[in-house]
Protein backbone atom coordinates (compact mmCIF):
# COMPACT_ATOMS: atom_id res chain seq x y z
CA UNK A 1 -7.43 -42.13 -13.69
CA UNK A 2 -3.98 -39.89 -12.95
CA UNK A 3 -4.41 -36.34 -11.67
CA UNK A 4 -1.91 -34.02 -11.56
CA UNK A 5 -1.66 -30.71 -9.75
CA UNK A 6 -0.45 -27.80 -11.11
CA UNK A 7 1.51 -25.22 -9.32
CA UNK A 8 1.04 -21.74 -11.18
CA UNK A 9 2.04 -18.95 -9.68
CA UNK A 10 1.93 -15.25 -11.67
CA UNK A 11 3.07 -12.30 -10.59
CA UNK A 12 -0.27 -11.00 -9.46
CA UNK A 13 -1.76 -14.58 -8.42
CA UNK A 14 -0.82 -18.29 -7.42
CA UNK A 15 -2.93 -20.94 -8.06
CA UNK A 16 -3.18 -24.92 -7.32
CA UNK A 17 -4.89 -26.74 -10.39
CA UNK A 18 -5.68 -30.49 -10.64
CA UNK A 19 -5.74 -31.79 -13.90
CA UNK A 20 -6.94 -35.22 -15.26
CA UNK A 21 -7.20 -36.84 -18.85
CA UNK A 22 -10.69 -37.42 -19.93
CA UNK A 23 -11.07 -39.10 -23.00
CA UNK A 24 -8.88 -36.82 -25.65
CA UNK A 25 -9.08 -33.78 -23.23
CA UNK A 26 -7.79 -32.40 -20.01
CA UNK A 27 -10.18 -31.55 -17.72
CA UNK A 28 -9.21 -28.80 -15.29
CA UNK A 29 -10.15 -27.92 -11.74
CA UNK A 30 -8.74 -24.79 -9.52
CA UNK A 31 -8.47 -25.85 -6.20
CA UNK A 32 -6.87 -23.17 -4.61
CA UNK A 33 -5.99 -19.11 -5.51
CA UNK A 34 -4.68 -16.82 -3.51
CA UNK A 35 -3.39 -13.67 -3.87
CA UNK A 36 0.59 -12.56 -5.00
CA UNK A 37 1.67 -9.59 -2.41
CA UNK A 38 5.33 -8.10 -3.10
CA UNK A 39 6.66 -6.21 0.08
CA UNK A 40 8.31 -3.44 0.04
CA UNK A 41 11.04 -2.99 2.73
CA UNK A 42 13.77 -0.23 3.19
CA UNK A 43 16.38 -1.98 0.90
CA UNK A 44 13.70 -2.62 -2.27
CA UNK A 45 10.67 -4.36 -3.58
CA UNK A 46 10.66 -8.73 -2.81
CA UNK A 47 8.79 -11.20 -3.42
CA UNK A 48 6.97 -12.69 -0.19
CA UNK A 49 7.97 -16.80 -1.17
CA UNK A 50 6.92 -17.81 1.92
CA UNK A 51 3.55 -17.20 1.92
CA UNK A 52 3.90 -18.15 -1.68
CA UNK A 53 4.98 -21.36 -0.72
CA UNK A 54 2.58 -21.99 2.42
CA UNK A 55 -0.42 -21.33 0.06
CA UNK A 56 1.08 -24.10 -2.48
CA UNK A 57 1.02 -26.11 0.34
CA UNK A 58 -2.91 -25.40 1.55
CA UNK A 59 -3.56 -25.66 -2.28
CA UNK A 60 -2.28 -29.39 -2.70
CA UNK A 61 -3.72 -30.14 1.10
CA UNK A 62 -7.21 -28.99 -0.74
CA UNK A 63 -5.91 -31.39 -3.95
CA UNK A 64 -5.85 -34.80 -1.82
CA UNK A 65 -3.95 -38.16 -3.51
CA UNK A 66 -2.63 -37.04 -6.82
CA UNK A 67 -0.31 -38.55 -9.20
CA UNK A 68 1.86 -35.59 -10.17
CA UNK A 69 3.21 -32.31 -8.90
CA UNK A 70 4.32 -29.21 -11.40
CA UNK A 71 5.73 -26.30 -10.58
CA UNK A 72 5.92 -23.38 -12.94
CA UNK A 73 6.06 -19.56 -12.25
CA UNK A 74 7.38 -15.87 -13.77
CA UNK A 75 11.28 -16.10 -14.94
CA UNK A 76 14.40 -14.29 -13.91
CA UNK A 77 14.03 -13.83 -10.02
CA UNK A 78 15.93 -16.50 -8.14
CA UNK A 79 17.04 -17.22 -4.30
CA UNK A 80 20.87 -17.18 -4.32
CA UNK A 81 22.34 -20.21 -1.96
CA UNK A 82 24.82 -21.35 0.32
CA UNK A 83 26.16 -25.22 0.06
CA UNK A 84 23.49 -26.45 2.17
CA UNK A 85 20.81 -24.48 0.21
CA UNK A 86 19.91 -22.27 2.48
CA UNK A 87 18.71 -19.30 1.24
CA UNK A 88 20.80 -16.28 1.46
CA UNK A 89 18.64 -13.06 2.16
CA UNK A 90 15.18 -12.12 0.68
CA UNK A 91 14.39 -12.71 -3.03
CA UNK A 92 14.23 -9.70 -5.15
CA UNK A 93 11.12 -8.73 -7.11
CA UNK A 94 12.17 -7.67 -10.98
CA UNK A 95 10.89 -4.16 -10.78
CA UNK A 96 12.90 -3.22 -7.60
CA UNK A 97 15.07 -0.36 -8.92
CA UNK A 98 18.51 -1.46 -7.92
CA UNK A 99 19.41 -2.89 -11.60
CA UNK A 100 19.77 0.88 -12.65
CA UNK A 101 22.95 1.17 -14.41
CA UNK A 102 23.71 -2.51 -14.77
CA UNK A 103 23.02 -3.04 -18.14
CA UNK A 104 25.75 -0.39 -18.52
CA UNK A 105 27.79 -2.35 -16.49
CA UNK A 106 27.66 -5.70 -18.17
CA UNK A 107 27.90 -4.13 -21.63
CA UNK A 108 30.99 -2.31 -20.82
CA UNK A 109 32.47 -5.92 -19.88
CA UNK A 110 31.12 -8.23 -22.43
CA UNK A 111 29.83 -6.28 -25.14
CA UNK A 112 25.85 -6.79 -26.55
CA UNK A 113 26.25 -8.40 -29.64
CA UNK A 114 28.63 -10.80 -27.78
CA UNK A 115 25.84 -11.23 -24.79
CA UNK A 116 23.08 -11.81 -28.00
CA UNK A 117 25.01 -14.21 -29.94
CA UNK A 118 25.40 -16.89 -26.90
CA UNK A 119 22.51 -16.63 -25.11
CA UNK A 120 19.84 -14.34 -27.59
CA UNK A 121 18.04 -12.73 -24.97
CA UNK A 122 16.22 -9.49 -25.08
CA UNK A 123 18.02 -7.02 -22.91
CA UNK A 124 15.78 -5.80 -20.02
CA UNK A 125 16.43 -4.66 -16.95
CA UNK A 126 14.67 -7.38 -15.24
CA UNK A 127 17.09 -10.27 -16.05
CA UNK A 128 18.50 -12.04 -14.11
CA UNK A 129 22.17 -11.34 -15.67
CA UNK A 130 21.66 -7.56 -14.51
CA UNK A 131 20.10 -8.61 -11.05
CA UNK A 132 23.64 -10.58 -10.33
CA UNK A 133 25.49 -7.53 -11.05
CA UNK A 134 23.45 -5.16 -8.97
CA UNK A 135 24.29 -8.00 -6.35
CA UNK A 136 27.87 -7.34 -6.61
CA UNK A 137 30.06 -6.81 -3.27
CA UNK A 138 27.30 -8.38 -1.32
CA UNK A 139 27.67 -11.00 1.34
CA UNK A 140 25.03 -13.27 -0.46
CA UNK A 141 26.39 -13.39 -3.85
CA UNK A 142 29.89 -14.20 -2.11
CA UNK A 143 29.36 -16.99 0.07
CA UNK A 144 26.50 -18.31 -3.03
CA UNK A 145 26.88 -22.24 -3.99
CA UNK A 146 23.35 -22.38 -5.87
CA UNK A 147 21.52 -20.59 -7.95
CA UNK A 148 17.30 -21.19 -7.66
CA UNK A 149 14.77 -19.82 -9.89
CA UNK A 150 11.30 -19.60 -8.57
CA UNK A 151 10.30 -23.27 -9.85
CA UNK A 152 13.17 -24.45 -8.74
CA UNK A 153 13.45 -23.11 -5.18
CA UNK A 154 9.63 -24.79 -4.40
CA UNK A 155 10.67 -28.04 -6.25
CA UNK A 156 13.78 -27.97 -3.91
CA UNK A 157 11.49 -26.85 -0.33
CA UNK A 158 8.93 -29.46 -1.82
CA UNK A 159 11.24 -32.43 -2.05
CA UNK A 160 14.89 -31.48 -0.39
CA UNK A 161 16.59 -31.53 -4.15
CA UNK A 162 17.94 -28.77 -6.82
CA UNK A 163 17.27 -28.78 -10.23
CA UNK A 164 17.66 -25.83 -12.47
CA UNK A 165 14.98 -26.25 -15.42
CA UNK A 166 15.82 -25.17 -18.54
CA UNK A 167 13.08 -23.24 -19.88
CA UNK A 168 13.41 -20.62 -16.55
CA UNK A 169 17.04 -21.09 -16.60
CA UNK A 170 16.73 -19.52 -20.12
CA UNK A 171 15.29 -16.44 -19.02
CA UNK A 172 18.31 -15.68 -17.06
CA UNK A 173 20.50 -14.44 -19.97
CA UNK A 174 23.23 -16.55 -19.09
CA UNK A 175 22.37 -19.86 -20.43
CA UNK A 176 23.87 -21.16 -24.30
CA UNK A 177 20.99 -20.63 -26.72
CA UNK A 178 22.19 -23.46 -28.84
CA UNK A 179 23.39 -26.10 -26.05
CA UNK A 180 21.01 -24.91 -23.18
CA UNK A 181 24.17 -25.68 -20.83
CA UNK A 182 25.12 -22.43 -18.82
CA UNK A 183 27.28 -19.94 -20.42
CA UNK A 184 30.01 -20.03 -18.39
CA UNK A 185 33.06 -18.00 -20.23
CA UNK A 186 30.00 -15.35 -20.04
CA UNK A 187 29.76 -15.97 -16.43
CA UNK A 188 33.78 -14.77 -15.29
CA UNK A 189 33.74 -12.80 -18.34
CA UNK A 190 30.72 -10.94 -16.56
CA UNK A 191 32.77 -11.10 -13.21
CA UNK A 192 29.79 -13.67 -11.62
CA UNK A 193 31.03 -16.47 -9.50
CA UNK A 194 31.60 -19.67 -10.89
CA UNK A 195 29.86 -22.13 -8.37
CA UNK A 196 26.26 -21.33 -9.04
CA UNK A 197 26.65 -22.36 -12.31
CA UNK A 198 28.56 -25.73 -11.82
CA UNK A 199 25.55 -27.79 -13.13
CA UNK A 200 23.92 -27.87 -16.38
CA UNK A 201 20.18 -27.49 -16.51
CA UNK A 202 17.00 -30.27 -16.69
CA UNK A 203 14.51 -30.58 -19.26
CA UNK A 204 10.60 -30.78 -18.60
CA UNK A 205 9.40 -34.04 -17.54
CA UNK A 206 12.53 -34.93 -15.05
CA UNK A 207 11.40 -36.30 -11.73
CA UNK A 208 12.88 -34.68 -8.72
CA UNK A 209 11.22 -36.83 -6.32
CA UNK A 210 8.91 -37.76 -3.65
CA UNK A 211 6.84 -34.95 -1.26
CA UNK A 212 9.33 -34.75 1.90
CA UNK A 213 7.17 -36.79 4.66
CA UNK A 214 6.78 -33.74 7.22
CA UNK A 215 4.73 -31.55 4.57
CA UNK A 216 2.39 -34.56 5.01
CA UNK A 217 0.41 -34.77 1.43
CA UNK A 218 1.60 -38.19 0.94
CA UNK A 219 4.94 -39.50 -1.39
CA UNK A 220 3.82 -37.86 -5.15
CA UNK A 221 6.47 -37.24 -7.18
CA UNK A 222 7.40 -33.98 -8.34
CA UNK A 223 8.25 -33.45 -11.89
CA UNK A 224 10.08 -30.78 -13.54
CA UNK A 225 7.64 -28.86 -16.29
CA UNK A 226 8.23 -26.33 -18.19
CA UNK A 227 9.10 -24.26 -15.50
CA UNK A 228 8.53 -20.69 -16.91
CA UNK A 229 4.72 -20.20 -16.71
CA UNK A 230 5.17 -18.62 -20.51
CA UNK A 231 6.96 -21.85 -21.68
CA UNK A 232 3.52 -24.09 -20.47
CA UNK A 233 1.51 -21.66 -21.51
CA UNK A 234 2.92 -22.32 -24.96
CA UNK A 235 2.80 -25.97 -24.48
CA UNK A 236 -0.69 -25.55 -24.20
CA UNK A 237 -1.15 -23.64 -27.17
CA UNK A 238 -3.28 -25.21 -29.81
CA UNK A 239 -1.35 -24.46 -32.76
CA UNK A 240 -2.22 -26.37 -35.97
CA UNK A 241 0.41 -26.03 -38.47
CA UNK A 242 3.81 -23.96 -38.71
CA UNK A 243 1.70 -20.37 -39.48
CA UNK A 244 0.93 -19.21 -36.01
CA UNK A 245 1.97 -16.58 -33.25
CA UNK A 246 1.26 -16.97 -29.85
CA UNK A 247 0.28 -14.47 -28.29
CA UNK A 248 0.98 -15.07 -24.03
CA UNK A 249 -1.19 -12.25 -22.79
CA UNK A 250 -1.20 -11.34 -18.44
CA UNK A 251 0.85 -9.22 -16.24
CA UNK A 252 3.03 -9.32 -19.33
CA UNK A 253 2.39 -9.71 -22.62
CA UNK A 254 4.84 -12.39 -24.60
CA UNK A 255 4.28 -12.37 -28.43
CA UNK A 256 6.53 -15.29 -30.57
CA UNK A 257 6.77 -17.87 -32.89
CA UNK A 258 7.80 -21.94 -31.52
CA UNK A 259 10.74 -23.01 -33.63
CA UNK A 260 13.32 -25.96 -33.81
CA UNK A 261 16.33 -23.65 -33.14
CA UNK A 262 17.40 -20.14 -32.04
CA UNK A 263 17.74 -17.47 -33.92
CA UNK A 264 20.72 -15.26 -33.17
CA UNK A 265 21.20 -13.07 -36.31
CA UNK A 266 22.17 -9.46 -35.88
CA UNK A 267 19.10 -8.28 -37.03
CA UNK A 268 17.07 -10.47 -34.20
CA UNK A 269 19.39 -8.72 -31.96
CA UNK A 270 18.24 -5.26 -33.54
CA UNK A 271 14.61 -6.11 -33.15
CA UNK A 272 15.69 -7.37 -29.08
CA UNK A 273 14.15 -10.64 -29.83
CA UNK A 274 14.89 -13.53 -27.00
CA UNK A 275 15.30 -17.26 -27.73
CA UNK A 276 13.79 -18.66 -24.56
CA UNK A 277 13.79 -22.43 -24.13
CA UNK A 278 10.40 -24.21 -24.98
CA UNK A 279 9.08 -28.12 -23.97
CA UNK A 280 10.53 -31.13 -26.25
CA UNK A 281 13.74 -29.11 -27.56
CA UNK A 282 11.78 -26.53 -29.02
CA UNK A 283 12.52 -22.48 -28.93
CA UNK A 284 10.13 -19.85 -28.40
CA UNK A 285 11.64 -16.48 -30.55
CA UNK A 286 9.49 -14.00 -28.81
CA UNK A 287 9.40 -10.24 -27.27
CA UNK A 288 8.46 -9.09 -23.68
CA UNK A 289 5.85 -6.67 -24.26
CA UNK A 290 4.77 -4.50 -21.01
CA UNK A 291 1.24 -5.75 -20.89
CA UNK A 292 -1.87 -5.84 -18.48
CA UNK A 293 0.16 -4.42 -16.06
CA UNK A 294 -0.45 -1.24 -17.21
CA UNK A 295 -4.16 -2.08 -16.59
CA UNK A 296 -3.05 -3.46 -13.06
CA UNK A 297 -1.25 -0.24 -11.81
CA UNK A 298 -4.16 1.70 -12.83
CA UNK A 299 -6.37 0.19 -10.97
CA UNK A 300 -4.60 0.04 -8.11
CA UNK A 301 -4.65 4.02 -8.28
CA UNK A 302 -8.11 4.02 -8.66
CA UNK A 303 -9.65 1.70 -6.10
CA UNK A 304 -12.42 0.54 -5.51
CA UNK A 305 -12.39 -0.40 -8.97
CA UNK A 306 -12.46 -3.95 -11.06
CA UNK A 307 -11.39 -5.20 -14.03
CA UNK A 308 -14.70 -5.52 -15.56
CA UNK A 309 -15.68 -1.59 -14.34
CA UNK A 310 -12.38 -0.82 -16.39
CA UNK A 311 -13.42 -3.35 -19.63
CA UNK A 312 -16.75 -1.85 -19.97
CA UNK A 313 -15.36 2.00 -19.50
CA UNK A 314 -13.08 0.99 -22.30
CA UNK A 315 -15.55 -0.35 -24.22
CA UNK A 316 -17.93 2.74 -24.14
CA UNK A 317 -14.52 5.46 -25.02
CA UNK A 318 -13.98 7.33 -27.72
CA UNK A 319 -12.01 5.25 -30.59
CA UNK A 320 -9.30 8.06 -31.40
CA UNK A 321 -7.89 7.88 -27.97
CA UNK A 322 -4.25 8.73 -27.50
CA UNK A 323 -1.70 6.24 -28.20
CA UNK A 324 1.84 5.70 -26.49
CA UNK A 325 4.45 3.18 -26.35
CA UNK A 326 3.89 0.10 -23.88
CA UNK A 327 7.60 -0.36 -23.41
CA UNK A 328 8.55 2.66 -22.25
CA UNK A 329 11.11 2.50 -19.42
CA UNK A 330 9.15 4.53 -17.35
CA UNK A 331 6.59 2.20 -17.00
CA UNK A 332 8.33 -0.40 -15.19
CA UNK A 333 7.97 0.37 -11.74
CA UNK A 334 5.18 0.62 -9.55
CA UNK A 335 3.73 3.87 -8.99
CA UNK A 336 1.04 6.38 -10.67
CA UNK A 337 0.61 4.95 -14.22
CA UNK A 338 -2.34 7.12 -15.05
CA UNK A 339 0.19 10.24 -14.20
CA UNK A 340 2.90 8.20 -16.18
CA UNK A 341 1.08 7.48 -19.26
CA UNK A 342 -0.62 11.30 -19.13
CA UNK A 343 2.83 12.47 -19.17
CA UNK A 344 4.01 10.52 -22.12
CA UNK A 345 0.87 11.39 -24.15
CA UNK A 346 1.95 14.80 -23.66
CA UNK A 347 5.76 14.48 -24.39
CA UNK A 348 4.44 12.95 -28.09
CA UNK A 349 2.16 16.34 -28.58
CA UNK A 350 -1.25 14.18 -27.39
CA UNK A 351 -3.90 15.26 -24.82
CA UNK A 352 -3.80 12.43 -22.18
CA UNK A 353 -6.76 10.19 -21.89
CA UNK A 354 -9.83 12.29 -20.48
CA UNK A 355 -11.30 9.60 -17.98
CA UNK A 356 -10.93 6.04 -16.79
CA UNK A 357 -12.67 4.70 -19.89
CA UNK A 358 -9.84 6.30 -22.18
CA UNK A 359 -7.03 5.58 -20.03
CA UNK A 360 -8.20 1.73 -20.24
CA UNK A 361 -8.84 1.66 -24.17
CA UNK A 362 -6.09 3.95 -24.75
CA UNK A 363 -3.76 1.39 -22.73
CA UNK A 364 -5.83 -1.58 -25.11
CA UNK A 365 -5.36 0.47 -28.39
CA UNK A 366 -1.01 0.97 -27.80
CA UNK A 367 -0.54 -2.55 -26.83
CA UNK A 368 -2.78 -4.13 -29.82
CA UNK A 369 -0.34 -1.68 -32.45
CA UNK A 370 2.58 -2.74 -30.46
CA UNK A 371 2.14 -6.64 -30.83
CA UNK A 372 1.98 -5.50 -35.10
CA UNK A 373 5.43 -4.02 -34.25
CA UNK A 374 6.55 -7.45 -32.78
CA UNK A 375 4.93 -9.77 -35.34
CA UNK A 376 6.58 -7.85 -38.07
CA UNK A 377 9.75 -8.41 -36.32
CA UNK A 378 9.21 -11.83 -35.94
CA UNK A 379 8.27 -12.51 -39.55
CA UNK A 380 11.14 -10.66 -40.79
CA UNK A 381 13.92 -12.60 -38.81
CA UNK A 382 12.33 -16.05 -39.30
CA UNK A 383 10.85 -16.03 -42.53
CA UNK A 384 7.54 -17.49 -41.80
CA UNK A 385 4.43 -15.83 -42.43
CA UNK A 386 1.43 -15.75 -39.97
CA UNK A 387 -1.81 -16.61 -40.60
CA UNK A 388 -3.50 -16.95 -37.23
CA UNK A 389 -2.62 -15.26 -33.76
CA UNK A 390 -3.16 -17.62 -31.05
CA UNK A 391 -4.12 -15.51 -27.18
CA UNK A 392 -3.43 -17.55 -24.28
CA UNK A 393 -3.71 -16.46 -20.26
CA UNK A 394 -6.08 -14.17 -18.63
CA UNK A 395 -5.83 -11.54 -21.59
CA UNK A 396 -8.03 -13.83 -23.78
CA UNK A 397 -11.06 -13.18 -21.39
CA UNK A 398 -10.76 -9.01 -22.88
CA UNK A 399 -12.94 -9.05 -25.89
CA UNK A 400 -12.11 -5.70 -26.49
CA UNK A 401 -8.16 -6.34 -26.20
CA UNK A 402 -8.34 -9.71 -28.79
CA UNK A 403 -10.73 -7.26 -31.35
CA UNK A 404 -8.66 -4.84 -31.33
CA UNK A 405 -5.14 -7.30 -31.71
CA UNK A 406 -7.38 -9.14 -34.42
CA UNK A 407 -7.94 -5.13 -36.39
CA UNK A 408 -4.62 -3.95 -36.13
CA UNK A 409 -3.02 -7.21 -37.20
CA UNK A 410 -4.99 -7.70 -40.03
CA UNK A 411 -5.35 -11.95 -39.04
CA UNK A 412 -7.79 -14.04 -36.80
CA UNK A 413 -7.01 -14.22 -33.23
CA UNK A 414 -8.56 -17.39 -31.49
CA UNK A 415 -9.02 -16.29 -27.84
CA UNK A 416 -8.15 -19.01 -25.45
CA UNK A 417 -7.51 -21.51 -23.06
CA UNK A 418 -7.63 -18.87 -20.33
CA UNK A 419 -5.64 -21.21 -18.21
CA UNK A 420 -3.28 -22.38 -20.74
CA UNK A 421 -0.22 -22.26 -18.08
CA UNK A 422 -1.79 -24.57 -15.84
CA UNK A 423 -2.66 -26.87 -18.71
CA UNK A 424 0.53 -26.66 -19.96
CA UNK A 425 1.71 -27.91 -16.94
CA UNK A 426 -0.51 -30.66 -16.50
CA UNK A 427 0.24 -31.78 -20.07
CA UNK A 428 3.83 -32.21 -19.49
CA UNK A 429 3.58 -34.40 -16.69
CA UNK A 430 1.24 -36.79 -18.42
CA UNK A 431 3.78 -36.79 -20.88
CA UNK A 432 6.41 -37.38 -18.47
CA UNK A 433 4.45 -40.07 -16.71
CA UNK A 434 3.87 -41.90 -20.02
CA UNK A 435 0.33 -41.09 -20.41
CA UNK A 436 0.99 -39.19 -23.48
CA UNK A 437 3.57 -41.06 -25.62
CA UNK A 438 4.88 -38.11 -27.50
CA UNK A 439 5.20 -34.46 -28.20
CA UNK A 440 2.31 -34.85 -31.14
CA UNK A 441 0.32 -36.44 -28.88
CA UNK A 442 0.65 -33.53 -26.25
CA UNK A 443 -0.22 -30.76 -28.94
CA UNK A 444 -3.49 -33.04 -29.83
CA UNK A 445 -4.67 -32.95 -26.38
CA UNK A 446 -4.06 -29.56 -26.17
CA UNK A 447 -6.21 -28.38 -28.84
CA UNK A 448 -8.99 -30.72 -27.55
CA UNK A 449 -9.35 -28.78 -24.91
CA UNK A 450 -9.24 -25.61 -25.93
CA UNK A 451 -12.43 -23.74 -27.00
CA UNK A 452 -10.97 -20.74 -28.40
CA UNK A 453 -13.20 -17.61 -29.03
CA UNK A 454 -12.97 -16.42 -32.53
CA UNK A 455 -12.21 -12.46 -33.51
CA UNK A 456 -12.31 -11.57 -37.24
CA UNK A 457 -10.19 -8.66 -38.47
CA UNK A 458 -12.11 -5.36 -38.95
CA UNK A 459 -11.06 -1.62 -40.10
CA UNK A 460 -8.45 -0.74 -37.96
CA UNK A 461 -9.35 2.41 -38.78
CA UNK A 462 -5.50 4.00 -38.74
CA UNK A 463 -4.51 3.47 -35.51
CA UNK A 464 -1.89 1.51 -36.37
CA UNK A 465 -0.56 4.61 -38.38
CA UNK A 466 -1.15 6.82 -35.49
CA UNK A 467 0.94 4.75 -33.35
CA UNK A 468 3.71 5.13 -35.52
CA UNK A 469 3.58 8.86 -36.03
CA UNK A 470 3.20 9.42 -32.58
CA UNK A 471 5.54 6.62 -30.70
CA UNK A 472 9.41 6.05 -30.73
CA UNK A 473 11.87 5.30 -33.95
CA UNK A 474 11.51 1.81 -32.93
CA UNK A 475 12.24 -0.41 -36.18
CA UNK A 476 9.13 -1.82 -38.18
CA UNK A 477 10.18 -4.43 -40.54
């Protein structure tokens, strides 16, 4: 029987997954986790790939013989390279503050709408297309050949070859929404450097090759998945019909609708709606919502203190807490998000959460009434209407989180696979390898193994309402 392993590494943890077909379901097992540490040194915040990449490695020792290796992880943050891809200083981590101003600075050379209409991304300060600029008039981005995204900088270390995937390539903001070949007249428009960009993009399911021999865990090959952990996650989504949102829910929250082709209206643009690549051709039409990282931060202010200390303190708060906008800017960065969050309670005329309990529920509350903001978004560009709101990742564990998305949205919300990314990821490969014979067949599978958790709508009691009297001018369609 063919097992695949599963690199999936998040932006708070990595993990090493094998994953085998059993009958009409995948069974999973988690062979290795380990912990994601940014470090911060005097020029900004990085990402520590090495470690990264040494705990893949212990994770896949711990695997043994498998048939298959994935790769997926978080998008935009790449390793720029020279023309024997060798890295060229330290990868940047997303919330590092040197892309300050450089949305500015792109706009003022190719304007937005022009940006939106080729490659339909969201603008945020963590893509990659921003991250270049701020890279402007350094050695790195001068003497740069390559261009590696995450997945594709451990495919290449894993196996000696380069392959930009498409689904993380989208994330960049500089690939063609429609063609899902770079964008290059955006590229020297933008003043980037040509060479990075020479090659087009893979698709899911492309094999890069065989383990190099001195990592010694054998000759599998190495596939291509969908490389951004949101795009697998979605792959692993057991949708049933064309009337359901998925709902991506971790360090970020990803709320969207699959479709059969971007949508790159001027009122998609309005809403700052991206079109990122999906498995099989397909688009995801979603929006980057702050999420459990707001959870994250505040525990990290407050330790000793778990996640399930925080869910039950939540749980136990007054229902009329304060509410706030997720997205605001100034929750970005690390640093004190209770003070943060206390501070824009007050600017909107709210007392700030009172203890733990509210800060946790009030956090809950503002991201369940900010998904409603999305999904009427989404409905309102792509004419579908939803029926069903499918949560995926390590949100779908928060009863209180799902109950509340459930209230506010007025639908069902069917809580689960918890590890939908590394599912994902193993379902592509069996695809690739021929085990699955096509893209229906993959989506059957996935729902076989999912055992979602079912949450009913209830009163939502207004607090949709208060989120809108109290939050920004944002559009509601």
């Amino acid at each position: 029987m063919p097992e695949y392993a599963a690199i999936d590494l998040g932006a708070e943890s990595g993990r090493v997954v094998v994953g085998r077909l059993e009958g009409e379901r995948v069974e999973l097992e988690l062979v290795h986790r380990f912990h994601n540490r940014p470090v911060r040194l005097p020029d900004g915040i990085h990402w520590n790939l090495m470690s990264l990449f040494a705990e893949s490695l212990t994770g896949l020792g711990f695997a043994g013989r498998v048939d298959g290796i994935g790769i997926d992880a978080w998008g935009v943050d790449y390793a720029l390279l020279d023309g024997s891809d060798r890295v060229l200083g330290l990868p940047f981590h997303y919330r590092d503050t040197r892309t300050r101003g450089m949305i500015e600075r792109a706009h003022a050379r190719v304007p937005r709408e022009e940006l939106y209409a080729v490659a339909g991304i969201q603008t945020i300060a963590i893509n990659t297309v921003f991250q270049l600029l701020a890279d402007e008039g350094t050695p790195a981005l001068a003497a740069a050949q390559r261009i590696a995204l995450v997945p594709d900088l451990f495919g290449l270390w894993l196996t000696g070859v380069l392959a930009n995937e498409s689904t993380v390539a989208s994330t960049t903001g500089l690939l063609d929404a429609r063609t899902a070949t770079w964008a290059r007249d955006l590229v020297a428009r933008l003043g980037l450097p040509a060479a990075p960009f020479a090659g087009d993009p893979v698709e899911p399911g492309v094999v890069l090759g065989p383990v190099l021999a001195h990592h010694e865990l054998g000759e599998a090959p190495v596939h291509t998945v969908a490389g951004h952990d949101t795009a697998s996650a979605f792959a692993a989504a057991p949708i049933e019909g064309a009337n359901a949102a998925v709902l991506s829910s971790g360090t970020w929250s990803l709320l969207g609708l699959e479709l059969d082709e971007p949508v790159l209206t001027a009122q998609a643009a309005a809403f700052n709606l991206t079109n990122e690549r999906g498995i099989e051709g397909t688009v995801r039409l979603l929006r980057n919502v702050m999420g459990l990282w707001l959870v994250q931060e505040c525990r990290r202010q407050w330790e000793p203190c778990t996640y399930e200390d925080l869910t039950r303190l939540a749980e136990r708060a007054r229902a009329d807490v304060p509410l706030f906008d997720p997205d605001d800017e100034r929750f970005l960065a690390p640093g004190d998000m209770p003070a943060r969050i206390a501070a824009a309670c007050r600017a909107t005329g709210q007392e700030p959460p009172a203890d733990r309990g509210e800060f946790a529920r009030s956090i809950l509350a503002s991201l369940a009434c900010k998904y409603r903001v999305v999904l009427e978004q989404l409905k309102a560009v792509s004419g579908r209407e939803v029926d069903v709101v499918h949560v995926i990742g390590g949100g779908a564990r928060n009863a209180l989180l799902c109950q509340l998305t459930a209230d506010v949205l007025g639908v069902p919300v069917l809580a689960g696979p918890v590890e939908a990314t590394a599912l994902g990821n193993v379902l592509v490969q069996a695809r690739a390898t021929g085990e699955l014979g096509s893209f229906a067949d993959l989506r059957a599978i996935a729902a076989a193994s999912a055992e979602p958790v079912a949450y009913e709508p209830r009163d939502g009691a207004g607090i949709f309402e208060r989120f809108v009297e109290r939050t920004s001018s944002e559009p509601v369609a």
